[in-house]
PDB file of N, CA and C in Angstrom:
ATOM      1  N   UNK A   1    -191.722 104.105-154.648  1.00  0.00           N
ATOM      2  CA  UNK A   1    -192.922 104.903-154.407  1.00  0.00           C
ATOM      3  C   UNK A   1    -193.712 105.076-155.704  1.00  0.00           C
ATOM      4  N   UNK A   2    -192.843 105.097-156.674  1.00  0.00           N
ATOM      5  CA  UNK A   2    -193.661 105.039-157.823  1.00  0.00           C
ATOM      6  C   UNK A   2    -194.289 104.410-158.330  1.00  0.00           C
ATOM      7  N   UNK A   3    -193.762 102.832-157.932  1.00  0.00           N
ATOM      8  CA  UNK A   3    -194.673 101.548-157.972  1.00  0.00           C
ATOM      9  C   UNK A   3    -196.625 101.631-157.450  1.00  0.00           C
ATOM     10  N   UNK A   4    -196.131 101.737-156.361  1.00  0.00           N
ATOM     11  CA  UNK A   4    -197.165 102.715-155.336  1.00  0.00           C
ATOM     12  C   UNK A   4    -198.385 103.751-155.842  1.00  0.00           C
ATOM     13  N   UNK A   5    -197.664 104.793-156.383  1.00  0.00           N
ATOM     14  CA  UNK A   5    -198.817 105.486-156.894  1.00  0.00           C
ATOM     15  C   UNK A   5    -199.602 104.946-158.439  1.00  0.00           C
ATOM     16  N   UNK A   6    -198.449 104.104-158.936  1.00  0.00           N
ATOM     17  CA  UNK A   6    -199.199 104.035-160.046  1.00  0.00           C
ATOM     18  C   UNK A   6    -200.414 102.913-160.089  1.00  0.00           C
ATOM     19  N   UNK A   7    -199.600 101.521-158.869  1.00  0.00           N
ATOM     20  CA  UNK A   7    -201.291 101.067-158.312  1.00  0.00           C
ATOM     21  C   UNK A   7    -202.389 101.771-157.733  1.00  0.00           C
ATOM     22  N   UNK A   8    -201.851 102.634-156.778  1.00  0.00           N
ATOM     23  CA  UNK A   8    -203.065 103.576-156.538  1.00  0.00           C
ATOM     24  C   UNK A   8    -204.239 103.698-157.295  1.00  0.00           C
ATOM     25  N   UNK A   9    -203.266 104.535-158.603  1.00  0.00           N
ATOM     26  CA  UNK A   9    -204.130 104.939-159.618  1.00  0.00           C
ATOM     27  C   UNK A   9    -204.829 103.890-160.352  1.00  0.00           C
ATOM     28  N   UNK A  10    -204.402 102.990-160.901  1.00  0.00           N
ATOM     29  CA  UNK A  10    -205.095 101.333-161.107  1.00  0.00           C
ATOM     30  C   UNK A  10    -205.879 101.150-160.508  1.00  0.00           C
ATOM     31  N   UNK A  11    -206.107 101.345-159.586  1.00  0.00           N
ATOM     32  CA  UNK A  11    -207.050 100.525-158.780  1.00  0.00           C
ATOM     33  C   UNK A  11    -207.923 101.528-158.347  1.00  0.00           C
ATOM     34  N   UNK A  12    -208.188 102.372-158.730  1.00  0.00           N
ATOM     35  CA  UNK A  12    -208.931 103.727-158.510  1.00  0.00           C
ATOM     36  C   UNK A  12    -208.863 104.231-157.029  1.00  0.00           C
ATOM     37  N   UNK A  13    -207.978 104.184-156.505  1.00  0.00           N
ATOM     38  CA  UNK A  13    -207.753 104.351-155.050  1.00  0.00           C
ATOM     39  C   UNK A  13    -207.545 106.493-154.749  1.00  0.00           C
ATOM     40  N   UNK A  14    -206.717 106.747-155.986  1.00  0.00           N
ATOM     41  CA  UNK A  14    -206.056 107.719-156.468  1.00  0.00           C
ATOM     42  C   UNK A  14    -206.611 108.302-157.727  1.00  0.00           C
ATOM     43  N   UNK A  15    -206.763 109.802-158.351  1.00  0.00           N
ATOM     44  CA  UNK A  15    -206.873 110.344-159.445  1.00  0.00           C
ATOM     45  C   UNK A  15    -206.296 110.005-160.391  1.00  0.00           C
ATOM     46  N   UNK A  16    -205.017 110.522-159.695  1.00  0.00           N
ATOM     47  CA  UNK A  16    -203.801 110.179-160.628  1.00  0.00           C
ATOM     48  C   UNK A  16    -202.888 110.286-159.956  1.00  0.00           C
ATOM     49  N   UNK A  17    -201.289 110.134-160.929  1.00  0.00           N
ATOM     50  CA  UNK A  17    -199.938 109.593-160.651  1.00  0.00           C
ATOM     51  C   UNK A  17    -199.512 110.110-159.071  1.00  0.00           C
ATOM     52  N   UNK A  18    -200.112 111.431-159.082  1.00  0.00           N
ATOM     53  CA  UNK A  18    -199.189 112.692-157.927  1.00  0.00           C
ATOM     54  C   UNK A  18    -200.726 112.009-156.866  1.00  0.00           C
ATOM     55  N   UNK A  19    -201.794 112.104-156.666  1.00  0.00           N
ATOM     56  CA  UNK A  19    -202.653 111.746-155.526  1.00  0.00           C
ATOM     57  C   UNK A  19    -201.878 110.352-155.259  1.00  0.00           C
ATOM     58  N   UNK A  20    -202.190 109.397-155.757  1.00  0.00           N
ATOM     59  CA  UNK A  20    -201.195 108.175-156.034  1.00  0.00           C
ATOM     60  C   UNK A  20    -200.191 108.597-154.747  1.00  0.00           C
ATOM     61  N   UNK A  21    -199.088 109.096-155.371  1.00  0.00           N
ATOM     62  CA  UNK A  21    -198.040 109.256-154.487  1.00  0.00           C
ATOM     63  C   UNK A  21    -198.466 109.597-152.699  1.00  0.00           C
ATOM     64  N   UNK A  22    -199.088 110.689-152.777  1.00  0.00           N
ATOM     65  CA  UNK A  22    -199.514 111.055-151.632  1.00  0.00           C
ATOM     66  C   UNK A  22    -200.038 109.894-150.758  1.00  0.00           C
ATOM     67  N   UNK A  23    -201.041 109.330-151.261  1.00  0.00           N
ATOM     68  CA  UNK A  23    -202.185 108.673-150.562  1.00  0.00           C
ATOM     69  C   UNK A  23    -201.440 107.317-150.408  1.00  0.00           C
ATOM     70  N   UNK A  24    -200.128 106.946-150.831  1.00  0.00           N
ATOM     71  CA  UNK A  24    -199.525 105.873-150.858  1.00  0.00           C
ATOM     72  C   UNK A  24    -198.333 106.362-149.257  1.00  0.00           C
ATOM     73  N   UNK A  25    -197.953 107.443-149.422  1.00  0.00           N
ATOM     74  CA  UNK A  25    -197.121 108.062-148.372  1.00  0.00           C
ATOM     75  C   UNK A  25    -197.936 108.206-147.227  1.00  0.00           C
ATOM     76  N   UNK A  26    -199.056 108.714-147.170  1.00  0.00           N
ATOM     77  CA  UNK A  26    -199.815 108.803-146.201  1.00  0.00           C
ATOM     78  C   UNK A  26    -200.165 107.192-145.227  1.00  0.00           C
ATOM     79  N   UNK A  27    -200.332 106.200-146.270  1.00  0.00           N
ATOM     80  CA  UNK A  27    -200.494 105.007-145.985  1.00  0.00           C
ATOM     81  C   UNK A  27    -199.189 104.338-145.153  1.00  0.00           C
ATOM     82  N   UNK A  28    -198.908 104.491-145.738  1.00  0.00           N
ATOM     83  CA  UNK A  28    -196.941 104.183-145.508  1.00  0.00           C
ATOM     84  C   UNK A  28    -196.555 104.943-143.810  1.00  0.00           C
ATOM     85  N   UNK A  29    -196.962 106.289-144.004  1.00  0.00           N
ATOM     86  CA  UNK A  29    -196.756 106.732-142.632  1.00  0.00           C
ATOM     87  C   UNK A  29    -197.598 106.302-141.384  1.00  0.00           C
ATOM     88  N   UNK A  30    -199.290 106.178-141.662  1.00  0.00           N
ATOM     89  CA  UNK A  30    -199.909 105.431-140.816  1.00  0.00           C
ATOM     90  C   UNK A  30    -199.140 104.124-140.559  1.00  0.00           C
ATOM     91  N   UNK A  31    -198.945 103.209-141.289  1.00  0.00           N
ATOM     92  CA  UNK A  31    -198.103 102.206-141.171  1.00  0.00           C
ATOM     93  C   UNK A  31    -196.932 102.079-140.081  1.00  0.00           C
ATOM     94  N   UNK A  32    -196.427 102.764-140.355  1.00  0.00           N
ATOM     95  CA  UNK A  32    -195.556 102.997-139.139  1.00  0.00           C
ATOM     96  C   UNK A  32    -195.709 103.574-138.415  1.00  0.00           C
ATOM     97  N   UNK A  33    -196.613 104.200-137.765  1.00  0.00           N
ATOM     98  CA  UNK A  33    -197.128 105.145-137.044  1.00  0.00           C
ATOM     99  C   UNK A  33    -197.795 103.299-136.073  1.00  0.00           C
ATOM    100  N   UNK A  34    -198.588 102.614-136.717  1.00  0.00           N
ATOM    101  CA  UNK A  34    -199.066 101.739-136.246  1.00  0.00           C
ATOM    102  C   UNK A  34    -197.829 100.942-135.669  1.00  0.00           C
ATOM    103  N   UNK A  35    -196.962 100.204-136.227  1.00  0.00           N
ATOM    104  CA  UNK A  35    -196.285  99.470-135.849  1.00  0.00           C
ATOM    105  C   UNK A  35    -194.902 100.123-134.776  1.00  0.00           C
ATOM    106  N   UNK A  36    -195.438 101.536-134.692  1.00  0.00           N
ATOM    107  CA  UNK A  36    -194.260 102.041-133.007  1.00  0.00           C
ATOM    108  C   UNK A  36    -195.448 102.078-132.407  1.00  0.00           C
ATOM    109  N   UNK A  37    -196.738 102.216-131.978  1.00  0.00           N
ATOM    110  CA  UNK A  37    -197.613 102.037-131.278  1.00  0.00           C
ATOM    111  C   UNK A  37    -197.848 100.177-130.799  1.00  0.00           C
ATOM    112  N   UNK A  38    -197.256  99.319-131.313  1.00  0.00           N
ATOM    113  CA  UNK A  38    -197.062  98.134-131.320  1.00  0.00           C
ATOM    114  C   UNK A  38    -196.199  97.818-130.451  1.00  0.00           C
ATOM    115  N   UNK A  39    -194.965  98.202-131.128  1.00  0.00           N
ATOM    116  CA  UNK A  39    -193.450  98.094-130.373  1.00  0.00           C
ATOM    117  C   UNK A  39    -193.630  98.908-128.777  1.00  0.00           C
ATOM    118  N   UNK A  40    -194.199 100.094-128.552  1.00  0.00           N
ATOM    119  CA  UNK A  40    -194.393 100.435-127.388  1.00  0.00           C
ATOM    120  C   UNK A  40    -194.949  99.539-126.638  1.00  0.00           C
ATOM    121  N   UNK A  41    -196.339  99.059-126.810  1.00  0.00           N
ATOM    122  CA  UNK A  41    -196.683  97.857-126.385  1.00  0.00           C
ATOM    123  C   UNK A  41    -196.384  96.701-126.024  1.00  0.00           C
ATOM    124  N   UNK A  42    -195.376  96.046-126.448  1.00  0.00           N
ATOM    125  CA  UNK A  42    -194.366  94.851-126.270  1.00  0.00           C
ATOM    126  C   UNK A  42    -193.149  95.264-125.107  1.00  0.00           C
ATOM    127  N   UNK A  43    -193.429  96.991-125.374  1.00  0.00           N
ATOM    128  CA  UNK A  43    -192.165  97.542-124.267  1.00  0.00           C
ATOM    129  C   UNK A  43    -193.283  97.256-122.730  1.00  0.00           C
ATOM    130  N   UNK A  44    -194.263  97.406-123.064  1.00  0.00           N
ATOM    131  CA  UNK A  44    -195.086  97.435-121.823  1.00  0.00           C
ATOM    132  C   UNK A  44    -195.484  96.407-121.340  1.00  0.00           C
ATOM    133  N   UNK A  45    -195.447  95.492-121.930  1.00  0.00           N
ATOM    134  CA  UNK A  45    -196.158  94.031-121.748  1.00  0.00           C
ATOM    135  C   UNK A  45    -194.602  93.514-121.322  1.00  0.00           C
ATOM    136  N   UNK A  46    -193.976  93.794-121.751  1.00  0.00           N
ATOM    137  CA  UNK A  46    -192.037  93.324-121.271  1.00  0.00           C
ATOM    138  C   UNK A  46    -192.017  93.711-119.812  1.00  0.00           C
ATOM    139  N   UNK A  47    -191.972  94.596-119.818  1.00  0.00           N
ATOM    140  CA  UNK A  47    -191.803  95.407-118.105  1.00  0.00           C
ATOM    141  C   UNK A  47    -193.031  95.206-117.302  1.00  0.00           C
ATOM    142  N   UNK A  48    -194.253  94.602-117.782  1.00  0.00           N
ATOM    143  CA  UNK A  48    -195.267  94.146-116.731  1.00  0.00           C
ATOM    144  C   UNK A  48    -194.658  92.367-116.446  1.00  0.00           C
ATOM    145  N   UNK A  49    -194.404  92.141-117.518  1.00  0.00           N
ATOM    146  CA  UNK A  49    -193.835  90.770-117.803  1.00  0.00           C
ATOM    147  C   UNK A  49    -192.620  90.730-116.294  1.00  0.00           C
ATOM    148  N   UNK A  50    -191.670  91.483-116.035  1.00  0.00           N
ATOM    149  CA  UNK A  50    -190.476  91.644-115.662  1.00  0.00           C
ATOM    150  C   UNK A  50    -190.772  92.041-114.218  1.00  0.00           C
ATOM    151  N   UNK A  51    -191.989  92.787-113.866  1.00  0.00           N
ATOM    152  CA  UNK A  51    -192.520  92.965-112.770  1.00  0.00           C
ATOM    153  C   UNK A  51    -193.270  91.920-111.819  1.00  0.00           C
ATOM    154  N   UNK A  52    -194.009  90.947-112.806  1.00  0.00           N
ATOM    155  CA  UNK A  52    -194.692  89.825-112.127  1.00  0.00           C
ATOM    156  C   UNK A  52    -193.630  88.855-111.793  1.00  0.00           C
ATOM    157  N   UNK A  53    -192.590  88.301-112.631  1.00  0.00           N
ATOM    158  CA  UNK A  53    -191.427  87.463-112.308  1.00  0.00           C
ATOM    159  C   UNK A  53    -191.035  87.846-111.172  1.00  0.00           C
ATOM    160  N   UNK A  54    -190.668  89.107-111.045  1.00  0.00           N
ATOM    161  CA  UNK A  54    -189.959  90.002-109.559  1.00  0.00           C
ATOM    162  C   UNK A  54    -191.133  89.577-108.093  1.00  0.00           C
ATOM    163  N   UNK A  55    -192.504  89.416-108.513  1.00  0.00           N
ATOM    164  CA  UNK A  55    -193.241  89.543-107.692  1.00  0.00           C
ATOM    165  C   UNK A  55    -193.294  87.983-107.152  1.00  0.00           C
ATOM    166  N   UNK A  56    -193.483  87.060-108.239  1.00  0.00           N
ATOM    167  CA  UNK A  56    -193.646  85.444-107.889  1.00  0.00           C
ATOM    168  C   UNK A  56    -192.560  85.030-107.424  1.00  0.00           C
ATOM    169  N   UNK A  57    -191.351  85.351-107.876  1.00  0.00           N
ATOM    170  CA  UNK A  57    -190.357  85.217-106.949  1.00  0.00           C
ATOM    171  C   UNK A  57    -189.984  85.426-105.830  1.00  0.00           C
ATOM    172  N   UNK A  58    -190.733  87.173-105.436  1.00  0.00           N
ATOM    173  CA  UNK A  58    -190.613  87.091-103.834  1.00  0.00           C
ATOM    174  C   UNK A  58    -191.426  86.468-102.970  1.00  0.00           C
ATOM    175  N   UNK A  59    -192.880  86.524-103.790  1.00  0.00           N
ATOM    176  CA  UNK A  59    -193.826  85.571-102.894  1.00  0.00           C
ATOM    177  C   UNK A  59    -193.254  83.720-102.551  1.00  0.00           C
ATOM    178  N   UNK A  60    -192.547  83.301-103.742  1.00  0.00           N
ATOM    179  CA  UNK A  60    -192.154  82.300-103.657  1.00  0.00           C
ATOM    180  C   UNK A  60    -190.640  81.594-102.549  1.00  0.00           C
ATOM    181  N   UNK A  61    -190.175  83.012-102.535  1.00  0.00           N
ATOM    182  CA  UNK A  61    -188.891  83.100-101.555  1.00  0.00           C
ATOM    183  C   UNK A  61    -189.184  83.243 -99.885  1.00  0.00           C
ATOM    184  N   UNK A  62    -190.138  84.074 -99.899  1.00  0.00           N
ATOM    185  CA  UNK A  62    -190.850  84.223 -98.518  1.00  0.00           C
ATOM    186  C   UNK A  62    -190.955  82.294 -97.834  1.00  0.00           C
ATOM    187  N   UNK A  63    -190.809  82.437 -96.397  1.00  0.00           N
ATOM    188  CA  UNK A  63    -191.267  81.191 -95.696  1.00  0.00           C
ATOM    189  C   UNK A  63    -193.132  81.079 -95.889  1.00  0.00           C
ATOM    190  N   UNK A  64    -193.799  82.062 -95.968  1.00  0.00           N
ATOM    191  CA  UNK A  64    -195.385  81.075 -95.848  1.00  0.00           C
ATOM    192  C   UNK A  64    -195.903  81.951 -97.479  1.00  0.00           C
ATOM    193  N   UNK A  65    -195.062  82.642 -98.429  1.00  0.00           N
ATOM    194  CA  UNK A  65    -195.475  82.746 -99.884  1.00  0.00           C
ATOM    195  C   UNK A  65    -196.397  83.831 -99.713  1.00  0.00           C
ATOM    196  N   UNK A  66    -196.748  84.323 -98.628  1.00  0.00           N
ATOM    197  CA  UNK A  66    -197.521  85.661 -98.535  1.00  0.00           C
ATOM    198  C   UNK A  66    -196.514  86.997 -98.302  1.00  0.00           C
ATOM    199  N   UNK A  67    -195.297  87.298 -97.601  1.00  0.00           N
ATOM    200  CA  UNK A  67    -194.566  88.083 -97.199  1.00  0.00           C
ATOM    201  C   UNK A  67    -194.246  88.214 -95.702  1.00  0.00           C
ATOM    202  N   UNK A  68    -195.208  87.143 -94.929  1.00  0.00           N
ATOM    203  CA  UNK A  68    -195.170  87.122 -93.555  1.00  0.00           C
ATOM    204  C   UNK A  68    -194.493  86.377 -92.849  1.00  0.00           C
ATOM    205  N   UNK A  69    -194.012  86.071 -92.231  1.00  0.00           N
ATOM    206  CA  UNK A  69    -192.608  85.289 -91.502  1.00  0.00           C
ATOM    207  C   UNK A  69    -193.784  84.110 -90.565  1.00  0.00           C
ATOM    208  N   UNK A  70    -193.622  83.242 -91.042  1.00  0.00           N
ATOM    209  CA  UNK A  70    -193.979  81.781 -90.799  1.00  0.00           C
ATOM    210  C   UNK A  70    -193.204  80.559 -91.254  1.00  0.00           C
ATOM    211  N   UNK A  71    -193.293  79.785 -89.457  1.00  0.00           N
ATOM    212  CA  UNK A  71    -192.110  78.723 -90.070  1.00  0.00           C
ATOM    213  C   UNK A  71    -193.248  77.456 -90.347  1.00  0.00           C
ATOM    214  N   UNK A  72    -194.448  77.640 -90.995  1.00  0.00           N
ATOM    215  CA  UNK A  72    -195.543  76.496 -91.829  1.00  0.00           C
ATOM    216  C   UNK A  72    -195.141  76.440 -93.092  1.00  0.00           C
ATOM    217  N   UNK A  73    -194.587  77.416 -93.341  1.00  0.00           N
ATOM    218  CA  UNK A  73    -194.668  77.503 -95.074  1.00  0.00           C
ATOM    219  C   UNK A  73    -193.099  77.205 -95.582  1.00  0.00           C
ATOM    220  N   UNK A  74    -193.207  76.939 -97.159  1.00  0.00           N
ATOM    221  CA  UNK A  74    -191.833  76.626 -97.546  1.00  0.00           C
ATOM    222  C   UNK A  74    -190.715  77.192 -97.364  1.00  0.00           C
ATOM    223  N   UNK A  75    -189.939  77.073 -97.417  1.00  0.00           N
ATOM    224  CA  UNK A  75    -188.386  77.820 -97.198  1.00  0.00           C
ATOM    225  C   UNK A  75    -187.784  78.889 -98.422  1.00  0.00           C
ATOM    226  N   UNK A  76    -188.190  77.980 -99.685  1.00  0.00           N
ATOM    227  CA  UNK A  76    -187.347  78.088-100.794  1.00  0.00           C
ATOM    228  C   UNK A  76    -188.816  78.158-101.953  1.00  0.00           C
ATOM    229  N   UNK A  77    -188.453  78.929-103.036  1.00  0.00           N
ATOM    230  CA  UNK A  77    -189.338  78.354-104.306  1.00  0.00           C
ATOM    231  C   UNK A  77    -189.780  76.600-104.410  1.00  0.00           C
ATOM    232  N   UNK A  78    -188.398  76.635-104.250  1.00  0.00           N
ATOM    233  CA  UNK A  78    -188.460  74.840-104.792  1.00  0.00           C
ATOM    234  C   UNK A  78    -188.983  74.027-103.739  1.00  0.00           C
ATOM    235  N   UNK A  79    -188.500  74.559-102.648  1.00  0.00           N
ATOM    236  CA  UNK A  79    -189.774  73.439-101.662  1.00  0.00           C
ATOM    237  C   UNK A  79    -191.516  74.006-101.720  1.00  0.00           C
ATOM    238  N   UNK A  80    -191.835  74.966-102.685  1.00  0.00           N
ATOM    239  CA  UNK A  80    -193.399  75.248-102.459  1.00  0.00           C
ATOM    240  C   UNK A  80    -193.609  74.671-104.091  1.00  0.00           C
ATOM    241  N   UNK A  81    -192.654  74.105-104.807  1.00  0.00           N
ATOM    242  CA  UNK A  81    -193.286  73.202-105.804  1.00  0.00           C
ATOM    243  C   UNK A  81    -192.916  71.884-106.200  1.00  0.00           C
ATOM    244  N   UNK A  82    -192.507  71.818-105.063  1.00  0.00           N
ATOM    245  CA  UNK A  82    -192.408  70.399-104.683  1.00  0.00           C
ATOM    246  C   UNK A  82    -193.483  69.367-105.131  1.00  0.00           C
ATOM    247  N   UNK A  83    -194.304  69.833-103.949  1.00  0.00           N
ATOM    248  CA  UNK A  83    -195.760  69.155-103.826  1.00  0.00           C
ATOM    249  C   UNK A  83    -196.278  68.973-105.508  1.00  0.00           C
ATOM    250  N   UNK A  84    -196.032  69.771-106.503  1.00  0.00           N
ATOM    251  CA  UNK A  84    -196.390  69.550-108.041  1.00  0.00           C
ATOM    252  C   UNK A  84    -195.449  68.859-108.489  1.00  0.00           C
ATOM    253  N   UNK A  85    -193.801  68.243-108.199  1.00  0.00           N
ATOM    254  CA  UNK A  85    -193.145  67.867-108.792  1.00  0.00           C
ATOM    255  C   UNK A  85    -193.377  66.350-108.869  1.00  0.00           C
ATOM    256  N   UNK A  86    -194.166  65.656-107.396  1.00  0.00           N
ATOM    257  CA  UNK A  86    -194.002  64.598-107.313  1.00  0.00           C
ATOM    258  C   UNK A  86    -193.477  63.759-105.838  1.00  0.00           C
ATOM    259  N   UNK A  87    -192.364  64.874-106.250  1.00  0.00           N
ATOM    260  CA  UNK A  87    -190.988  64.363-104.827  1.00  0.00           C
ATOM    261  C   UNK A  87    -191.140  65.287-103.477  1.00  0.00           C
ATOM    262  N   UNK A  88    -192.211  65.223-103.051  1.00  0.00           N
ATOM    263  CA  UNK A  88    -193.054  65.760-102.133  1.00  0.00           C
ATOM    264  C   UNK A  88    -192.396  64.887-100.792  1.00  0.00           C
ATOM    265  N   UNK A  89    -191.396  65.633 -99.743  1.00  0.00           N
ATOM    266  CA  UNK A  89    -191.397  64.632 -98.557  1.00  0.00           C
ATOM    267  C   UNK A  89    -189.767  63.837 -98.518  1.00  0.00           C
ATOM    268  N   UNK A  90    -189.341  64.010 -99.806  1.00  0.00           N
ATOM    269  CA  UNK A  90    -188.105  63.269-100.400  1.00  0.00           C
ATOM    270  C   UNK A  90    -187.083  64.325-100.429  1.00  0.00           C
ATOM    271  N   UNK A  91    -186.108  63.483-100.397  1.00  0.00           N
ATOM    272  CA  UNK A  91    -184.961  64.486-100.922  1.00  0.00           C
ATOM    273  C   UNK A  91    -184.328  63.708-102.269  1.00  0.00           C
ATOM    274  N   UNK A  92    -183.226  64.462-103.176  1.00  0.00           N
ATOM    275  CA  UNK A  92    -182.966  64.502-104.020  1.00  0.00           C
ATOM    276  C   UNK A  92    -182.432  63.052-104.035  1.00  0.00           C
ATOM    277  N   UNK A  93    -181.772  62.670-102.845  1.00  0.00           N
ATOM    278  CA  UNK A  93    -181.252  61.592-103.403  1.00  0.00           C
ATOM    279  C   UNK A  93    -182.213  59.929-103.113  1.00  0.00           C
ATOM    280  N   UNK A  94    -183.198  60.233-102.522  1.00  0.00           N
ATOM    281  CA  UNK A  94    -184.074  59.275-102.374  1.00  0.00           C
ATOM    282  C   UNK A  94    -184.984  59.368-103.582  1.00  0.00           C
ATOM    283  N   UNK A  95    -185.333  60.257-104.115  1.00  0.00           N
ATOM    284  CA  UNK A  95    -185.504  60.198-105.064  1.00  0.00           C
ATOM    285  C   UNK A  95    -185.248  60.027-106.369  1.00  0.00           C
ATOM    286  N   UNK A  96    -183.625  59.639-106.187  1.00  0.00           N
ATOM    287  CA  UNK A  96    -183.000  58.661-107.425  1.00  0.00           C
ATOM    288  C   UNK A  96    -182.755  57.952-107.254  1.00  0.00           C
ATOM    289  N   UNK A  97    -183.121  57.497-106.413  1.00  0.00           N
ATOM    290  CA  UNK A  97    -183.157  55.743-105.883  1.00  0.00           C
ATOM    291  C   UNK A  97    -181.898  55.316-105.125  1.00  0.00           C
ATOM    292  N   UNK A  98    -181.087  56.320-104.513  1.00  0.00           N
ATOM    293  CA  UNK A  98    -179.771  56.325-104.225  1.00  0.00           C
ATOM    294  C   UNK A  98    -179.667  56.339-102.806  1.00  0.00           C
TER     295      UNK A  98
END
């Protein structure tokens, strides 16, 4: 901290040695004051994060991907991305040439 105030004071930020100190602590506490306002944030963006997975998954588990019981729509996740994989129509083993 002493490092701290005595740039303070260098750099005319501070009067002297003791403002120095202060205005270096004060800094220091905003500082972290900022970076748990951060970390909360990452807690929130985690658990929105954790909520949409929960959500695409059920839409994706559902037979028609809306929540409504239709036998048009896929069965499984993996048969509604199919159609993007390629192997659209195939099964696994026709599709290794087997």
């Amino acid at each position: 901290m002493q490092v701290l105030a005595e740039e303070y004071t260098a750099s005319s930020m501070a009067a002297d040695i003791e403002d120095g100190r202060m205005a270096a602590a004060d800094d220091l506490l905003a500082i972290e004051s900022i970076f748990d306002q951060i970390g909360e944030m990452f807690d929130r963006i985690e658990a929105f994060r954790k909520q949409l997975e929960a959500r695409v998954r059920s839409t994706l588990s559902t037979p028609s991907g809306s929540g409504r019981d239709s036998s048009a729509g896929p069965a499984t996740w993996c048969d509604a991305w199919m159609p993007y994989c390629g192997t659209a129509g195939t099964t696994r083993r026709q599709s290794n040439g087997a």
